[in-house]
N, C-alpha and C. Protein backbone atom coordinates (compact mmCIF):
# COMPACT_ATOMS: atom_id res chain seq x y z
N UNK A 1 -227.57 2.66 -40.17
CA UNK A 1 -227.55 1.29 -40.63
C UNK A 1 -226.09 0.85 -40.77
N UNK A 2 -225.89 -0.08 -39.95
CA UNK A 2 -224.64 -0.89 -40.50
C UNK A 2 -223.91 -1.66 -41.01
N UNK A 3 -222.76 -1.37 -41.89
CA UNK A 3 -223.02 -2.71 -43.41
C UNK A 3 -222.30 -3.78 -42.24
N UNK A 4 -222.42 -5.35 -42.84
CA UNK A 4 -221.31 -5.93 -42.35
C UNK A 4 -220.27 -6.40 -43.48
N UNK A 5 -218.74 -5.97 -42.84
CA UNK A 5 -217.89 -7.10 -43.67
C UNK A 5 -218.08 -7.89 -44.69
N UNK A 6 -217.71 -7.88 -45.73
CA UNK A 6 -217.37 -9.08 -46.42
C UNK A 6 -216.28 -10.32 -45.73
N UNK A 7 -217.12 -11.17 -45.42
CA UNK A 7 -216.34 -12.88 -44.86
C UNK A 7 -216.70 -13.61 -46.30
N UNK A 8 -214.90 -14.49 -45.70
CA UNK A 8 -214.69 -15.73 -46.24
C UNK A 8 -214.93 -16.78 -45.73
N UNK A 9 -216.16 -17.58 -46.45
CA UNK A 9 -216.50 -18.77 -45.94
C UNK A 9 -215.50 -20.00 -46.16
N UNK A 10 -215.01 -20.77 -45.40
CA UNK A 10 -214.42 -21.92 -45.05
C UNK A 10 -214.75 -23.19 -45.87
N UNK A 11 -214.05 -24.04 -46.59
CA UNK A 11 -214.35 -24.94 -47.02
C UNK A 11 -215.18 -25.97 -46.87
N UNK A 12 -215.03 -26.05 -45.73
CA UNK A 12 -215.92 -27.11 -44.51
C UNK A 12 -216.97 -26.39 -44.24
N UNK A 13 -217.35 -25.08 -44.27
CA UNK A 13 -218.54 -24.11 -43.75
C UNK A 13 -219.54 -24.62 -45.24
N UNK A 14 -218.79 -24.69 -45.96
CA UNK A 14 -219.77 -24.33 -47.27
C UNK A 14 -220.26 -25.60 -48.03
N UNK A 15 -219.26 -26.67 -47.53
CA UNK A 15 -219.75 -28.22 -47.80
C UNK A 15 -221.07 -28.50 -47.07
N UNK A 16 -220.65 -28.21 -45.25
CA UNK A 16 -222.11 -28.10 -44.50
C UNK A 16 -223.01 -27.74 -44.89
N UNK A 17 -223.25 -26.56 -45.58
CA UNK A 17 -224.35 -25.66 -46.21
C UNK A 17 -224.48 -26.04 -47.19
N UNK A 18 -223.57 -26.87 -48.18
CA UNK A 18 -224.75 -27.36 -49.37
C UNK A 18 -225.36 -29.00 -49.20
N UNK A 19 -224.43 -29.22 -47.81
CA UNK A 19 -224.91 -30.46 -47.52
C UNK A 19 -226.63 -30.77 -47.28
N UNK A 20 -226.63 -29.16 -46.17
CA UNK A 20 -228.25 -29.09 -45.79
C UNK A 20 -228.73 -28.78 -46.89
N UNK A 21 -228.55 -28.30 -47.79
CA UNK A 21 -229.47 -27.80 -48.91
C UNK A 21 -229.84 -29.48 -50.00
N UNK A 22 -228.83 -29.82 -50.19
CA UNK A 22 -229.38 -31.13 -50.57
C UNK A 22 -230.42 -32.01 -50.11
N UNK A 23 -230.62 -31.98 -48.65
CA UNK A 23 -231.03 -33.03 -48.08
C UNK A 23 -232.72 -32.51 -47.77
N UNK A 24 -232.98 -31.20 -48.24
CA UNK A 24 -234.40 -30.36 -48.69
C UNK A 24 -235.27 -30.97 -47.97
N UNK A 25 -235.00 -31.20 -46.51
CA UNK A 25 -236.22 -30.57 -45.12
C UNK A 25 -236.25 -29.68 -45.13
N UNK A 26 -235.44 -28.37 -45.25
CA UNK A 26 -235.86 -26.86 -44.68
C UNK A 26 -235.74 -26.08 -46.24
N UNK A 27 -236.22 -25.20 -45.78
CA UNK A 27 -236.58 -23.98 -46.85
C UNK A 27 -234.69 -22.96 -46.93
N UNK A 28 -235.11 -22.96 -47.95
CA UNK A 28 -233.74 -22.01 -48.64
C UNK A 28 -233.75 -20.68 -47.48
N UNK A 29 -234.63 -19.96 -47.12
CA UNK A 29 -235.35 -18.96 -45.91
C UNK A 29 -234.24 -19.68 -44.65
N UNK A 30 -234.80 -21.10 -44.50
CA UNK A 30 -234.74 -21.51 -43.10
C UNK A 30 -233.22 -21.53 -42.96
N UNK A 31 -232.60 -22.19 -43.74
CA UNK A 31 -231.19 -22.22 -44.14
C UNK A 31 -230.45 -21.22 -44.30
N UNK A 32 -231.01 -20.32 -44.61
CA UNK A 32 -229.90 -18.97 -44.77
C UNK A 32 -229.80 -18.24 -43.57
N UNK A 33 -230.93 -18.44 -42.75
CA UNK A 33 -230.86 -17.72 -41.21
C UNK A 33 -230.06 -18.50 -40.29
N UNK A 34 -230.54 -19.69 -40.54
CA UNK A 34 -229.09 -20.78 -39.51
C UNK A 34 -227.80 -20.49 -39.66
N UNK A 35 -227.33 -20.57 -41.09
CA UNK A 35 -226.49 -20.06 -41.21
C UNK A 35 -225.62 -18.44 -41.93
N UNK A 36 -226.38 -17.86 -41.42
CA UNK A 36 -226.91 -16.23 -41.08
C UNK A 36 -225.41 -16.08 -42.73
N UNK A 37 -226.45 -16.74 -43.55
CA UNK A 37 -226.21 -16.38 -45.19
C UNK A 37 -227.34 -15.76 -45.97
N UNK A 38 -227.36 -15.70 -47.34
CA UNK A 38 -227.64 -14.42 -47.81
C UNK A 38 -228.61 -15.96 -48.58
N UNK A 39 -230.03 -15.89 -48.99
CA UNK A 39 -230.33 -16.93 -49.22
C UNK A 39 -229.87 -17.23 -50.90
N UNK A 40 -229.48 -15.73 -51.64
CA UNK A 40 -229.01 -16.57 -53.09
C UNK A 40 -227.29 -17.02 -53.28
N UNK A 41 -227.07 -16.88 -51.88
CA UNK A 41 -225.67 -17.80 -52.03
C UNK A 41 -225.93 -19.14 -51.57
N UNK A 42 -226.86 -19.84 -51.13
CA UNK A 42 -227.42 -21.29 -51.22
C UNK A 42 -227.42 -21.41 -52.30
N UNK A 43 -228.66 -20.84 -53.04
CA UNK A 43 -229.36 -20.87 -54.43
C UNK A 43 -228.25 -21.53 -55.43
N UNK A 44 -227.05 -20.41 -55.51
CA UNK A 44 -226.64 -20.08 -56.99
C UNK A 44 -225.46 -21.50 -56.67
């Protein structure tokens, strides 16, 4: 099994991503795979 890296998300990466999360068409699930995140870093 292989871990990955710890990344630093981008200012602009993370505005996008709470942008979609606001706008709650997709599932916290759907959102974290698009943007191949961990779904309780949407959440929190």
């Amino acid at each position: 099994m292989s871990r990955r890296s710890q990344r630093n998300h981008t200012a602009a990466f993370k505005a996008k991503v709470a942008l979609a999360a606001v706008k709650r068409d997709r599932t916290l699930a759907q959102l974290a795979e698009q943007f191949d995140v961990h779904p309780n870093q949407i959440a929190s």
